[in-house]
PDB file of N, CA and C in Angstrom:
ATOM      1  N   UNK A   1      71.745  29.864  15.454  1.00  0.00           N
ATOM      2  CA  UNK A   1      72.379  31.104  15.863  1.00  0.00           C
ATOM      3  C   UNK A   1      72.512  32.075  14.694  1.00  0.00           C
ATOM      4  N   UNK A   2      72.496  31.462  13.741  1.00  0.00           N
ATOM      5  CA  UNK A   2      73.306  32.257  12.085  1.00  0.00           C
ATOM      6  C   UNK A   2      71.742  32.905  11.964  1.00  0.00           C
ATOM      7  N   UNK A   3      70.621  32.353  12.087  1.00  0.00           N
ATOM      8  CA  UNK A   3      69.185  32.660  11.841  1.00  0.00           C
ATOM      9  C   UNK A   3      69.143  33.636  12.591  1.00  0.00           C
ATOM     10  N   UNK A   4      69.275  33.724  14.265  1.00  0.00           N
ATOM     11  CA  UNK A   4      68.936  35.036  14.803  1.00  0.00           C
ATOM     12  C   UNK A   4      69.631  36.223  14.750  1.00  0.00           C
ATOM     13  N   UNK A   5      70.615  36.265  14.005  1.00  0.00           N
ATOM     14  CA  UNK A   5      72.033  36.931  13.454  1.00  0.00           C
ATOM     15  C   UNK A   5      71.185  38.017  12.285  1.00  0.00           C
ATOM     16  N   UNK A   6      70.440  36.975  11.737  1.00  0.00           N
ATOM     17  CA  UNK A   6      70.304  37.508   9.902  1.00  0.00           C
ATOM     18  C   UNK A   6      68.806  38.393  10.714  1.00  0.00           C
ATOM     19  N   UNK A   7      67.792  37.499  11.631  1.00  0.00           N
ATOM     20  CA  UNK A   7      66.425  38.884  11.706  1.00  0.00           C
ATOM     21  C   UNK A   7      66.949  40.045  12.317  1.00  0.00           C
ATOM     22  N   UNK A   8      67.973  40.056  13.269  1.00  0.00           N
ATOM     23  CA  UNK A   8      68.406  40.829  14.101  1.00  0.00           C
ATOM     24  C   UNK A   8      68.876  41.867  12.783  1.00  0.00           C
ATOM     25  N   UNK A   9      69.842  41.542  12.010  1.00  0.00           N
ATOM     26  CA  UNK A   9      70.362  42.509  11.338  1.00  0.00           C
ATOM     27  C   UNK A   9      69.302  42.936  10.252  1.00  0.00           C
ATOM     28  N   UNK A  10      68.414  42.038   9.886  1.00  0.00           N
ATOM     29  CA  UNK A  10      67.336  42.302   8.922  1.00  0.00           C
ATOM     30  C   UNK A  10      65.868  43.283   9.563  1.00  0.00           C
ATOM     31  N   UNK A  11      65.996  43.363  10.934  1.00  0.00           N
ATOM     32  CA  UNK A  11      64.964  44.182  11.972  1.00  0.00           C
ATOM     33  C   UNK A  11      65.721  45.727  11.477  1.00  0.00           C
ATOM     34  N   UNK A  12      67.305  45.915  11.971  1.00  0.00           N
ATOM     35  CA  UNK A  12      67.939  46.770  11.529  1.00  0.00           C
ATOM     36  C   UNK A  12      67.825  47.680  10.514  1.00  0.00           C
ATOM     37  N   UNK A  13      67.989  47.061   9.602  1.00  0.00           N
ATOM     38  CA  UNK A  13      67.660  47.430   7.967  1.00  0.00           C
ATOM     39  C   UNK A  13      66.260  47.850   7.618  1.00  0.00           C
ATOM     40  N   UNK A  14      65.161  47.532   8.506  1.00  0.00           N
ATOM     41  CA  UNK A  14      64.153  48.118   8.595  1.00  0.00           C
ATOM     42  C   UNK A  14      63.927  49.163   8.910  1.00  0.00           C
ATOM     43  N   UNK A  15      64.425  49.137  10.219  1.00  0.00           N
ATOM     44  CA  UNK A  15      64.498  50.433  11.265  1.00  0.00           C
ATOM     45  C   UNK A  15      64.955  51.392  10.465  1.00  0.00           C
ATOM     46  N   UNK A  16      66.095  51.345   9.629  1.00  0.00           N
ATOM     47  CA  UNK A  16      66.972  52.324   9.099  1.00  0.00           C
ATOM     48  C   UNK A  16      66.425  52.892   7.672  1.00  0.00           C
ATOM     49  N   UNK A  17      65.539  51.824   6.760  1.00  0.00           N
ATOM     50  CA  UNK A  17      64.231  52.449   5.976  1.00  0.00           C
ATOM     51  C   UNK A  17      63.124  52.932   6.526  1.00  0.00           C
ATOM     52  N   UNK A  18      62.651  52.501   7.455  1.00  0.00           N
ATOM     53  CA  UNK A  18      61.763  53.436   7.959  1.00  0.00           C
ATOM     54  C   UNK A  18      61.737  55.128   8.518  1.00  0.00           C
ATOM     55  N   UNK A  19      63.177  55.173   8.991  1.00  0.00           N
ATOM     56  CA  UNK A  19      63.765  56.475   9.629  1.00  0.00           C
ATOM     57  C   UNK A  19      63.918  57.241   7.848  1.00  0.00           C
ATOM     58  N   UNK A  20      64.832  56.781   6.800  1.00  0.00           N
ATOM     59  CA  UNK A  20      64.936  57.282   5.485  1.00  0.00           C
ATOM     60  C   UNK A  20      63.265  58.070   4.793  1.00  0.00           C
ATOM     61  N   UNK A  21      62.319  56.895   5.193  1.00  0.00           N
ATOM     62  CA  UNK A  21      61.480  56.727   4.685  1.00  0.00           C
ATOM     63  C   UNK A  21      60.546  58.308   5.267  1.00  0.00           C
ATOM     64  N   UNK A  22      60.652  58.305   6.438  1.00  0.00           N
ATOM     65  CA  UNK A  22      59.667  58.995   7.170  1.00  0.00           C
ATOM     66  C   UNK A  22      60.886  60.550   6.782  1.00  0.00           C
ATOM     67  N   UNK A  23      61.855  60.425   6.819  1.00  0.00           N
ATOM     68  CA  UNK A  23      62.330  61.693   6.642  1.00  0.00           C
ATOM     69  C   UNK A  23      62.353  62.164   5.050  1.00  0.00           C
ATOM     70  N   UNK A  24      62.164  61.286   4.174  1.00  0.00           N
ATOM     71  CA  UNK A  24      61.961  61.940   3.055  1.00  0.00           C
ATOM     72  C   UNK A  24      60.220  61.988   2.718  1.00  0.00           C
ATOM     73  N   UNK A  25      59.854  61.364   3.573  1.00  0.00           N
ATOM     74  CA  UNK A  25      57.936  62.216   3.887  1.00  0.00           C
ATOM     75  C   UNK A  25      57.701  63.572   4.378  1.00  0.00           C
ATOM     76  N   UNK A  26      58.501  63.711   5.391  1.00  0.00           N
ATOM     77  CA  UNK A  26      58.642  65.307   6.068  1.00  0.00           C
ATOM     78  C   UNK A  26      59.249  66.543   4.970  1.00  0.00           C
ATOM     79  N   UNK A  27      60.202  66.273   4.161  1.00  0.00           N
ATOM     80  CA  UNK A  27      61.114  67.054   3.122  1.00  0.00           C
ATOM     81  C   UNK A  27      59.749  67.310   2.213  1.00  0.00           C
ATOM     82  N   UNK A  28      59.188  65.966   1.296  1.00  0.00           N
ATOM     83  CA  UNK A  28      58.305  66.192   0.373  1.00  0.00           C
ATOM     84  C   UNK A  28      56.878  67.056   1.504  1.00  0.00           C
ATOM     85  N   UNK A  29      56.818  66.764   2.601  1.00  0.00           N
ATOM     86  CA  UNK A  29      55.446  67.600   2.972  1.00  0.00           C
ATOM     87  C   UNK A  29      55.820  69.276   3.014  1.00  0.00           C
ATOM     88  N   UNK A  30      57.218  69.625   3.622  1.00  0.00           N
ATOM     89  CA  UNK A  30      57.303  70.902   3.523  1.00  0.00           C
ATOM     90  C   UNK A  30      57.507  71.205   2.343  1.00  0.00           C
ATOM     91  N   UNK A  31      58.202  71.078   1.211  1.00  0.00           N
ATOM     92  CA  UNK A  31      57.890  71.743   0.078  1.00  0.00           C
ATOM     93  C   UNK A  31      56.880  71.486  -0.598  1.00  0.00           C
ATOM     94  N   UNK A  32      55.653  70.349  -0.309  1.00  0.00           N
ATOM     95  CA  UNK A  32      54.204  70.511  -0.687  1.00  0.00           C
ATOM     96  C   UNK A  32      53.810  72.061  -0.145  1.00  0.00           C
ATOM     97  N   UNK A  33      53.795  72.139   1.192  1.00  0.00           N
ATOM     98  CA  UNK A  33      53.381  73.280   1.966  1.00  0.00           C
ATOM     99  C   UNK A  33      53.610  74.551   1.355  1.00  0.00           C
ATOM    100  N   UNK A  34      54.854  74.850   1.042  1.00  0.00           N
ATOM    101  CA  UNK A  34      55.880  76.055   0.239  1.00  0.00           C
ATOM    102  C   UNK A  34      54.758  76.395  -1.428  1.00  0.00           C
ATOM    103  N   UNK A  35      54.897  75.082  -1.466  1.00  0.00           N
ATOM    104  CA  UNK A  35      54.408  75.255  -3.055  1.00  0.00           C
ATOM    105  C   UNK A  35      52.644  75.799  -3.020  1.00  0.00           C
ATOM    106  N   UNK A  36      52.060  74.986  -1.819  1.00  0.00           N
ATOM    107  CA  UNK A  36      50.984  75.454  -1.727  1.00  0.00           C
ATOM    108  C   UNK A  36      50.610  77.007  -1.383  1.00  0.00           C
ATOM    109  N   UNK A  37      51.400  77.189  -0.385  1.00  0.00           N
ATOM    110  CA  UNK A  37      51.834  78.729   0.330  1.00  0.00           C
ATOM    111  C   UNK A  37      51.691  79.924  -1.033  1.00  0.00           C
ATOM    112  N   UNK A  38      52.455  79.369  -1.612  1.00  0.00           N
ATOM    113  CA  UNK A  38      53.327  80.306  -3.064  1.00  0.00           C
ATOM    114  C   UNK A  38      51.864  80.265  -3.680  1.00  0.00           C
ATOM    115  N   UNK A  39      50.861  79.575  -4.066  1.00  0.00           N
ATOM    116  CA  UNK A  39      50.149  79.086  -5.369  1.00  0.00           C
ATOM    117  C   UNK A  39      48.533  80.327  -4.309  1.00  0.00           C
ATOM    118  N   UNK A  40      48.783  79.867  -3.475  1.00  0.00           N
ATOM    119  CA  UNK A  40      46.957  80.394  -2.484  1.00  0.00           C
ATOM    120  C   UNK A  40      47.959  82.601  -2.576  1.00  0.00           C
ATOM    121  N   UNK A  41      49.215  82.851  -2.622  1.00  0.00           N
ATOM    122  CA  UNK A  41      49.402  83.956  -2.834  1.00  0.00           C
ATOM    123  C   UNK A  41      49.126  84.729  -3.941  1.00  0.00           C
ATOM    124  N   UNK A  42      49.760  83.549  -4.813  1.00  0.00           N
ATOM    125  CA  UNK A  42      49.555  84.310  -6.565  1.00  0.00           C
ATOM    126  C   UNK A  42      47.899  84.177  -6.754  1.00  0.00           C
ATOM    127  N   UNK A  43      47.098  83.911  -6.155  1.00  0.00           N
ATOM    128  CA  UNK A  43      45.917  83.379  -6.341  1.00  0.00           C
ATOM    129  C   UNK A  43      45.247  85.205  -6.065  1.00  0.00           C
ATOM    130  N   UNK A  44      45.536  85.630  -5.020  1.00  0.00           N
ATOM    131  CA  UNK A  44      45.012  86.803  -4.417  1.00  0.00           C
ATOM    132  C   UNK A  44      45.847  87.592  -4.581  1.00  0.00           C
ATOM    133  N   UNK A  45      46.860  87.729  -5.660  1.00  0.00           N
ATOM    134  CA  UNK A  45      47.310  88.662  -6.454  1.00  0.00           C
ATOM    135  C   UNK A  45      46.435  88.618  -8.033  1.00  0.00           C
ATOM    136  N   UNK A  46      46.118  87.553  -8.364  1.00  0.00           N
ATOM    137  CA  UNK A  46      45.888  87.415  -9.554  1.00  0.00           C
ATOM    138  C   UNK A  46      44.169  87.950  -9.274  1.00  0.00           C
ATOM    139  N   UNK A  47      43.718  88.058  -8.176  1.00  0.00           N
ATOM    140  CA  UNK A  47      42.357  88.360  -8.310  1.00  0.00           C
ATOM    141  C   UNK A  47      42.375  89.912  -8.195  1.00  0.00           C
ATOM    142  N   UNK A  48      43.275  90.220  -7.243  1.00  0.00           N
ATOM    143  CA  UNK A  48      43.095  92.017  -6.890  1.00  0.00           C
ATOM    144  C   UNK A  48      43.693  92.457  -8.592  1.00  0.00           C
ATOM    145  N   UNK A  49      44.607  92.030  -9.031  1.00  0.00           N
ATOM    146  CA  UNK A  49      45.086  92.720 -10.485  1.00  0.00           C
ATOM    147  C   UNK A  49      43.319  92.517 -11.483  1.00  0.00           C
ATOM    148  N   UNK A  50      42.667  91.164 -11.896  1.00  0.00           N
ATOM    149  CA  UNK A  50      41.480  91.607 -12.010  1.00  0.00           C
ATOM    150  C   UNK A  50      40.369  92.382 -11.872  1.00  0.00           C
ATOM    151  N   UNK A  51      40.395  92.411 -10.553  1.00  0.00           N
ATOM    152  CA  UNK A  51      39.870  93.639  -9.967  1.00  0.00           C
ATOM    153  C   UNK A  51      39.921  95.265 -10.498  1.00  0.00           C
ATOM    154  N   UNK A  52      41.248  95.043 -10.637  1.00  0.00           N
ATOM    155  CA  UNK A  52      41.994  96.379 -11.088  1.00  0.00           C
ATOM    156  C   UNK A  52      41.268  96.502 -12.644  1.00  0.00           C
ATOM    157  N   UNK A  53      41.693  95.673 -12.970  1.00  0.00           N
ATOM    158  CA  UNK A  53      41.602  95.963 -14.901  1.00  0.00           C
ATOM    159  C   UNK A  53      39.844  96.237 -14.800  1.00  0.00           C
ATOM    160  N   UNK A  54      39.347  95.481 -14.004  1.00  0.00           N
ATOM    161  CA  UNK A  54      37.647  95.684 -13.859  1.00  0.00           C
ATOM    162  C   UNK A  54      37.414  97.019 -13.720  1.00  0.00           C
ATOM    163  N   UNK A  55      37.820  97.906 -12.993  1.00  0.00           N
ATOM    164  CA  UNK A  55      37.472  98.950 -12.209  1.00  0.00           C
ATOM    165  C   UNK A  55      38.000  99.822 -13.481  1.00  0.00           C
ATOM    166  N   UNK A  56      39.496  99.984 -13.525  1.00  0.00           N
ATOM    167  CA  UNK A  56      39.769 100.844 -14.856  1.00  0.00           C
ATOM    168  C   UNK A  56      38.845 100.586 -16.016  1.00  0.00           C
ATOM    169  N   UNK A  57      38.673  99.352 -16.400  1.00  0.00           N
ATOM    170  CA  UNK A  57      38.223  99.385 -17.873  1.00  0.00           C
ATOM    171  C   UNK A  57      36.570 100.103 -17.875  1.00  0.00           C
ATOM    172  N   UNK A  58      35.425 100.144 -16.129  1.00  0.00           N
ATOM    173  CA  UNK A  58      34.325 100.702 -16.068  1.00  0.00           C
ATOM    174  C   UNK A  58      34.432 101.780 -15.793  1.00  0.00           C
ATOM    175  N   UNK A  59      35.694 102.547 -15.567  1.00  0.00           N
ATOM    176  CA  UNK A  59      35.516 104.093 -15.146  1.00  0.00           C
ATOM    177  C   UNK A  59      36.203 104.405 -16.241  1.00  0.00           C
ATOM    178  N   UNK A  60      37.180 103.977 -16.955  1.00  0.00           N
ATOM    179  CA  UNK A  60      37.951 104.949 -18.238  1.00  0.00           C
ATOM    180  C   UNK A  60      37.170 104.758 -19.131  1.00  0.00           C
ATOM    181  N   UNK A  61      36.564 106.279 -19.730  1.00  0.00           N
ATOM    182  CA  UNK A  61      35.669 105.633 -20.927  1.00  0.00           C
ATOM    183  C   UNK A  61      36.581 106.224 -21.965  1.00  0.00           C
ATOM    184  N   UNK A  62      37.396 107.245 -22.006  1.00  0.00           N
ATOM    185  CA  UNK A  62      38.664 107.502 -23.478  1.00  0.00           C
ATOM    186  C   UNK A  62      40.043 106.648 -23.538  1.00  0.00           C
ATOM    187  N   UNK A  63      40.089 105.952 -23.124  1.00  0.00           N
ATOM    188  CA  UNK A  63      41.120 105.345 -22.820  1.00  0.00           C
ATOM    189  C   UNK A  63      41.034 103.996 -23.288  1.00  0.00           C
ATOM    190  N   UNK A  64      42.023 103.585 -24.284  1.00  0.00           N
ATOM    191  CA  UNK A  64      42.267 102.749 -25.184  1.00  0.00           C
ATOM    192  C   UNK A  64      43.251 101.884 -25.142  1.00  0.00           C
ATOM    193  N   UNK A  65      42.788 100.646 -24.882  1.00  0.00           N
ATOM    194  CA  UNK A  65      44.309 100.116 -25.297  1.00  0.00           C
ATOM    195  C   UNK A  65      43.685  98.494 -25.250  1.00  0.00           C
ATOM    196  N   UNK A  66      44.591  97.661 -25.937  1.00  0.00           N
ATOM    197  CA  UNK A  66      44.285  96.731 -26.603  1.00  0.00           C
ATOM    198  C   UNK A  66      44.093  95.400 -25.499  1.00  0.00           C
ATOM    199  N   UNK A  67      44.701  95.384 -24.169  1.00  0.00           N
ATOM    200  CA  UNK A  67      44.232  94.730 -23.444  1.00  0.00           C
ATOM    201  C   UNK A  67      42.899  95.120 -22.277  1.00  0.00           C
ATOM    202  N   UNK A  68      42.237  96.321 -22.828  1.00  0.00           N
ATOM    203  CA  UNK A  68      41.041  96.507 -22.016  1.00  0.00           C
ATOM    204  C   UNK A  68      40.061  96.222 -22.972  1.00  0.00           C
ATOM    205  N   UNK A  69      40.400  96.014 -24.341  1.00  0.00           N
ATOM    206  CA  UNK A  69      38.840  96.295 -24.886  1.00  0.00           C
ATOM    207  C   UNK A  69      38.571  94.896 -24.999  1.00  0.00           C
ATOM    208  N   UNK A  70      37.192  94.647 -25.176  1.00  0.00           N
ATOM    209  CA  UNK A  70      36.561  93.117 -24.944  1.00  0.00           C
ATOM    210  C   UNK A  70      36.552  92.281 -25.960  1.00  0.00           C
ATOM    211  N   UNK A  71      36.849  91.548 -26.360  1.00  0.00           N
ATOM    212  CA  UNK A  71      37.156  90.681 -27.556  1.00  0.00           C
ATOM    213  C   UNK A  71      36.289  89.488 -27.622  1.00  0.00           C
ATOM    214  N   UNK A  72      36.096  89.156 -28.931  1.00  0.00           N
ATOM    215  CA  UNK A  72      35.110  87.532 -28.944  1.00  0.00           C
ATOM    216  C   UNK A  72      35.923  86.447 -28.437  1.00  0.00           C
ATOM    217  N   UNK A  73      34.917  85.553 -28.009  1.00  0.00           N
ATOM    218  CA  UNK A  73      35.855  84.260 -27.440  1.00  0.00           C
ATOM    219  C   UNK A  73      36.543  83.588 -28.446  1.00  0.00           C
ATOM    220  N   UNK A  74      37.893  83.266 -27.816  1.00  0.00           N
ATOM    221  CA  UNK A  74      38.506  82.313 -28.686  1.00  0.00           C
ATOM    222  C   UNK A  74      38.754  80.916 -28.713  1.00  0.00           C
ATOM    223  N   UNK A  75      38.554  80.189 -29.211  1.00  0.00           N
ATOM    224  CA  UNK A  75      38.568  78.535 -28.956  1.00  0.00           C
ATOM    225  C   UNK A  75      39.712  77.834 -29.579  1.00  0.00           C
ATOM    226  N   UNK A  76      41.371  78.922 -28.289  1.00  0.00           N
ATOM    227  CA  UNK A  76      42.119  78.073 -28.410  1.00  0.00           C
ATOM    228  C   UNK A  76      42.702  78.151 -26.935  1.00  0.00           C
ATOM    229  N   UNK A  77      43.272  76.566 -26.791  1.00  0.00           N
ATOM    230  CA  UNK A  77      43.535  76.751 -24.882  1.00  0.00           C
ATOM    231  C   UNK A  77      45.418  76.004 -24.976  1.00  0.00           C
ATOM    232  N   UNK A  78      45.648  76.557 -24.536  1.00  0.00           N
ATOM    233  CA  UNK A  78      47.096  75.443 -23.616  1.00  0.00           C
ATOM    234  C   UNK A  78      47.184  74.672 -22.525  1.00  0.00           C
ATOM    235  N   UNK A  79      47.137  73.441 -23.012  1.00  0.00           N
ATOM    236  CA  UNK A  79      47.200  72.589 -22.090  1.00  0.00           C
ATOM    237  C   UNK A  79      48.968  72.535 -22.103  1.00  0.00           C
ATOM    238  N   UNK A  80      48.848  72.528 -20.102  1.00  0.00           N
ATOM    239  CA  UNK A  80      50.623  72.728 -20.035  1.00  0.00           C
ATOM    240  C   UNK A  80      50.775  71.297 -19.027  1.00  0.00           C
ATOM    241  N   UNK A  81      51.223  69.979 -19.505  1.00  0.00           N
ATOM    242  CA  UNK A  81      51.090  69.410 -18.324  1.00  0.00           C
ATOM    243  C   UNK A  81      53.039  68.925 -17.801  1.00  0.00           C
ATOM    244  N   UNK A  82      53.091  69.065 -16.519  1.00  0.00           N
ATOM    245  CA  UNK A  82      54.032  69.226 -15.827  1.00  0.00           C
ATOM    246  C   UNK A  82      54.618  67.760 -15.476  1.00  0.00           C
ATOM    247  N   UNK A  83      55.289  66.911 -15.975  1.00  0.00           N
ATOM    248  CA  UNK A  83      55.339  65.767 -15.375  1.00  0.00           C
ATOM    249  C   UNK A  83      57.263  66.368 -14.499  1.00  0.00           C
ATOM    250  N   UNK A  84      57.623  64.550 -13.598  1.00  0.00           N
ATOM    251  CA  UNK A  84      58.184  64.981 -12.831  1.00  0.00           C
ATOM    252  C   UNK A  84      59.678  64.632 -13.437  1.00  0.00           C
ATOM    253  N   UNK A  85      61.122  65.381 -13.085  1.00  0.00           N
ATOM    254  CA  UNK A  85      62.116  65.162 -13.527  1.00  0.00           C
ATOM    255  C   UNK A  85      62.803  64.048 -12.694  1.00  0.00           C
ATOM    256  N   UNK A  86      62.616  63.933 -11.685  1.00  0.00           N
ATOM    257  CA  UNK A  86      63.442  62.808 -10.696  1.00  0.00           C
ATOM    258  C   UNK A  86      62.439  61.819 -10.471  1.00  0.00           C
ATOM    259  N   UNK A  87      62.745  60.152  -9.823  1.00  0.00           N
ATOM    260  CA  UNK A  87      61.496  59.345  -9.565  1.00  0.00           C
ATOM    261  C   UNK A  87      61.170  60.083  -7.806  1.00  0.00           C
ATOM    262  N   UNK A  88      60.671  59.075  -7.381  1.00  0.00           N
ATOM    263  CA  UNK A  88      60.416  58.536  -5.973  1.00  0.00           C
ATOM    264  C   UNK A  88      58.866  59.450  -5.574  1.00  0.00           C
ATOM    265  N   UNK A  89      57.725  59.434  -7.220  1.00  0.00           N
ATOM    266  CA  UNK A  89      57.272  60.649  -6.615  1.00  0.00           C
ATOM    267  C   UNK A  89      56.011  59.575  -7.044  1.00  0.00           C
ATOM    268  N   UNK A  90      55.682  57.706  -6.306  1.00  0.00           N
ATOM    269  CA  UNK A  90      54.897  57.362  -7.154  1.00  0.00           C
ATOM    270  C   UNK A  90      54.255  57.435  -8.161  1.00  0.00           C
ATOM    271  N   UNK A  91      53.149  57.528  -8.173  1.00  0.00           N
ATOM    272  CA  UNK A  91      52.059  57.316  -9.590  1.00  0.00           C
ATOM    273  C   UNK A  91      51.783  58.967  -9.854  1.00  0.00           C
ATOM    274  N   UNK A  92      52.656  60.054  -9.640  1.00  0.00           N
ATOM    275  CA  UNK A  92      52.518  61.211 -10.032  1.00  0.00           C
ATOM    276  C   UNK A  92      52.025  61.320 -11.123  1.00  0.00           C
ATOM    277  N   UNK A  93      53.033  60.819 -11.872  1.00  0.00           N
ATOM    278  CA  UNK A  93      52.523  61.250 -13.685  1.00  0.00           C
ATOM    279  C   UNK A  93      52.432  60.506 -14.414  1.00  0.00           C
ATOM    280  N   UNK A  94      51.786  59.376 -13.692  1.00  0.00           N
ATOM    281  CA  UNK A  94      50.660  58.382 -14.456  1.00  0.00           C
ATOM    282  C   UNK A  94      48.851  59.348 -14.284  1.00  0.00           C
ATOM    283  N   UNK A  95      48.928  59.717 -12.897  1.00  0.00           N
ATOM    284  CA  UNK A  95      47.814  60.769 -12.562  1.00  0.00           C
ATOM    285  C   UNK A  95      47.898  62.049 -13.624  1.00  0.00           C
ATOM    286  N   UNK A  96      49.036  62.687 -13.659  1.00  0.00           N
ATOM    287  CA  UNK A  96      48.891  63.961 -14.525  1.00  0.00           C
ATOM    288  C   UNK A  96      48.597  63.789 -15.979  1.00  0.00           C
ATOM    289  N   UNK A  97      49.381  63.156 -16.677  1.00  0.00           N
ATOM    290  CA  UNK A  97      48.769  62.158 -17.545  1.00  0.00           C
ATOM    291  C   UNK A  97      47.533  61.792 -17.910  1.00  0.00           C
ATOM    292  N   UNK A  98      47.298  60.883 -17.361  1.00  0.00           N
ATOM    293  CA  UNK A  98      45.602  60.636 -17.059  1.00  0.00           C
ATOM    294  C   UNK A  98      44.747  61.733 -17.024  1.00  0.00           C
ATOM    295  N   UNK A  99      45.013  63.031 -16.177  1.00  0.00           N
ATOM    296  CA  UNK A  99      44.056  64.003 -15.985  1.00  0.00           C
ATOM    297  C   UNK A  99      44.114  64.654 -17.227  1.00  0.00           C
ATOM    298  N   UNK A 100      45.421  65.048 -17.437  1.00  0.00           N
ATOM    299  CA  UNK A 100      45.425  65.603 -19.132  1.00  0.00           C
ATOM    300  C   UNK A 100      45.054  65.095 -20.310  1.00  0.00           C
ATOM    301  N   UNK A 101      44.801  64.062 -20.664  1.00  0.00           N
ATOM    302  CA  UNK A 101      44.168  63.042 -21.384  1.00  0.00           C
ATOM    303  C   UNK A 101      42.610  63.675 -21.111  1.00  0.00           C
ATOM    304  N   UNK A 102      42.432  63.150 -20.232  1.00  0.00           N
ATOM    305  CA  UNK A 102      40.832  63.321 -19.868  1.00  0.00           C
ATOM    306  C   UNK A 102      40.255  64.865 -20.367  1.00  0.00           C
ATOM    307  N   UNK A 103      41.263  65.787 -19.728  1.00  0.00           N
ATOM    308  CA  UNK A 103      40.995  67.706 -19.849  1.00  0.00           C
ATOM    309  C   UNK A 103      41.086  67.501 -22.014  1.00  0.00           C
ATOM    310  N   UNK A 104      42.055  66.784 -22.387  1.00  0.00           N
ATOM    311  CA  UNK A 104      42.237  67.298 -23.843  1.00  0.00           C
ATOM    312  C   UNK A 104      40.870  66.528 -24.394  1.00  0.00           C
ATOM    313  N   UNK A 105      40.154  65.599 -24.244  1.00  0.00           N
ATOM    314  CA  UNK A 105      39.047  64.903 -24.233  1.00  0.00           C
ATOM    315  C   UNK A 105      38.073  65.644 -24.579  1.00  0.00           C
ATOM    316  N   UNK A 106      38.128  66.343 -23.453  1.00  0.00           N
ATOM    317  CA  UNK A 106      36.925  67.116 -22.995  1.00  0.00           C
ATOM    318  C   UNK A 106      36.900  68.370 -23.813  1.00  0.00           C
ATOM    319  N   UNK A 107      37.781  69.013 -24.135  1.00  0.00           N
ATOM    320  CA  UNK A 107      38.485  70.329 -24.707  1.00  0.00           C
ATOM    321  C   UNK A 107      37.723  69.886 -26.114  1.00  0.00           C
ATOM    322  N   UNK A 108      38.230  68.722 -26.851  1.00  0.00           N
ATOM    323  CA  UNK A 108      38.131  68.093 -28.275  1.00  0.00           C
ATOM    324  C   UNK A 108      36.400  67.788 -28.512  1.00  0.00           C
ATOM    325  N   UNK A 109      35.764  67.428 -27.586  1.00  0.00           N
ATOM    326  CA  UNK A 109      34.529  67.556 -28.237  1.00  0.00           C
ATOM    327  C   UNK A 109      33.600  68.951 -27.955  1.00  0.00           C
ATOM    328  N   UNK A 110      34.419  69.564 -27.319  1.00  0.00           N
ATOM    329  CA  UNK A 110      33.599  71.456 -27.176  1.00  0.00           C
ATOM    330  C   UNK A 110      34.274  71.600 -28.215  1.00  0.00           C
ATOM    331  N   UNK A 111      35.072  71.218 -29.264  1.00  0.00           N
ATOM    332  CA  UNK A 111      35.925  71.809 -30.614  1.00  0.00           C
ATOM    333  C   UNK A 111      36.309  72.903 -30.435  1.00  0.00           C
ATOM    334  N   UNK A 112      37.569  72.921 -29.229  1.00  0.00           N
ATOM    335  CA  UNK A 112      38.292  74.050 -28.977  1.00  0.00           C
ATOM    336  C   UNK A 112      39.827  73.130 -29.537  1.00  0.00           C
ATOM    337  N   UNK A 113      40.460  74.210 -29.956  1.00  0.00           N
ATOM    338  CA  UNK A 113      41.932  74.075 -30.651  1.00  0.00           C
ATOM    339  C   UNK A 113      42.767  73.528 -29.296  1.00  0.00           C
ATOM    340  N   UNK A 114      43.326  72.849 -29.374  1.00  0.00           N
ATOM    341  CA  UNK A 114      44.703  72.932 -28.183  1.00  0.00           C
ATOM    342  C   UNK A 114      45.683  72.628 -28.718  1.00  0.00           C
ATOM    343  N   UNK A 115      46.898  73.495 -27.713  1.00  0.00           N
ATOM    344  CA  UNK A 115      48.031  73.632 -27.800  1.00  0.00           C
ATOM    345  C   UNK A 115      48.527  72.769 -26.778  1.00  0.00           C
ATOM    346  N   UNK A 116      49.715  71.764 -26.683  1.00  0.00           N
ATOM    347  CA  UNK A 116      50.295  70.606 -25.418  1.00  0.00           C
ATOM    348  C   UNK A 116      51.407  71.218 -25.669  1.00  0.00           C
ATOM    349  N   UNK A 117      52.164  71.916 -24.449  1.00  0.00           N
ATOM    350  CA  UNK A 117      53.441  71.528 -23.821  1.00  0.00           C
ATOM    351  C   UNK A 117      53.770  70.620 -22.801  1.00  0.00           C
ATOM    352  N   UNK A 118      54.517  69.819 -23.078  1.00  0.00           N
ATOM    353  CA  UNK A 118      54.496  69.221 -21.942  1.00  0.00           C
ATOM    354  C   UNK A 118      56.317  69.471 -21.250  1.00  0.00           C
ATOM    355  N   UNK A 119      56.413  69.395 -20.088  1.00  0.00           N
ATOM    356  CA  UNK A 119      58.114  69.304 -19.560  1.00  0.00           C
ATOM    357  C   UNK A 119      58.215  67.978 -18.397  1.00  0.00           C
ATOM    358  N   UNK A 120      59.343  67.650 -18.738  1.00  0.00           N
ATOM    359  CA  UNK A 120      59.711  66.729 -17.491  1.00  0.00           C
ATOM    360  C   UNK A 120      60.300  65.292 -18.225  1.00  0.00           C
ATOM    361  N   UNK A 121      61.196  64.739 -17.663  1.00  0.00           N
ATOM    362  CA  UNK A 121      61.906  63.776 -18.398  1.00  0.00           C
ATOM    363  C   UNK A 121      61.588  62.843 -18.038  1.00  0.00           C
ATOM    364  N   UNK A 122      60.479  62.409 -16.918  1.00  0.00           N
ATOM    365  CA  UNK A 122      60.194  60.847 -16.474  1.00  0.00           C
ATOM    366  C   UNK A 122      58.730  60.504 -17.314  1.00  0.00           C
TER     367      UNK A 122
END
């Protein structure tokens, strides 16, 4: 009797992680969504402002100023990698990590300079 006591209450305890479980899947998908939302906006702001500087810098020909005129390339980059401040976000930033590793890799034998910030306390 004590046995069907303990699955019964141990079925329970399932039920009640699974409901936790699935509702903190829904929370993390909408602010995936938000964040994605936000990132595909600045995306098609950041292209029409290009646009812009394109168009001014081929029609102004007296007009001077230090962010239109064309400069040699420079071979220094910032790598900014973002890890996460709270857990429950699996192998997040073992992945970011990893990818940044790999990007500074890659950066180091084109013998470009980099700069690492990194933020996040986990």
């Amino acid at each position: 009797m004590a046995k069907t006591r303990a699955i019964v209450k141990r079925r329970k305890a399932i039920r009640n992680i699974r409901k936790i479980t699935r509702t903190m899947e829904l929370i993390a998908t909408a602010r995936f969504k938000k964040a994605m939302d936000r990132a595909t906006e600045a995306a098609a702001y950041t292209k029409k402002i290009a646009e812009l500087a394109a168009d001014l810098s081929a029609t102004a020909t007296n007009v001077s100023h230090p962010l239109l005129e064309k400069r040699e390339r420079v071979n220094n980059n910032l790598v900014l990698v973002l890890c996460s401040n709270r857990g429950l976000c699996g192998g997040y930033n073992a992945g970011i990590l990893r990818e940044a590793g790999a990007a500074i890799r890659t950066m180091r034998q084109e013998g470009i300079n980099i700069h690492l910030e990194v933020s996040g306390k986990r």
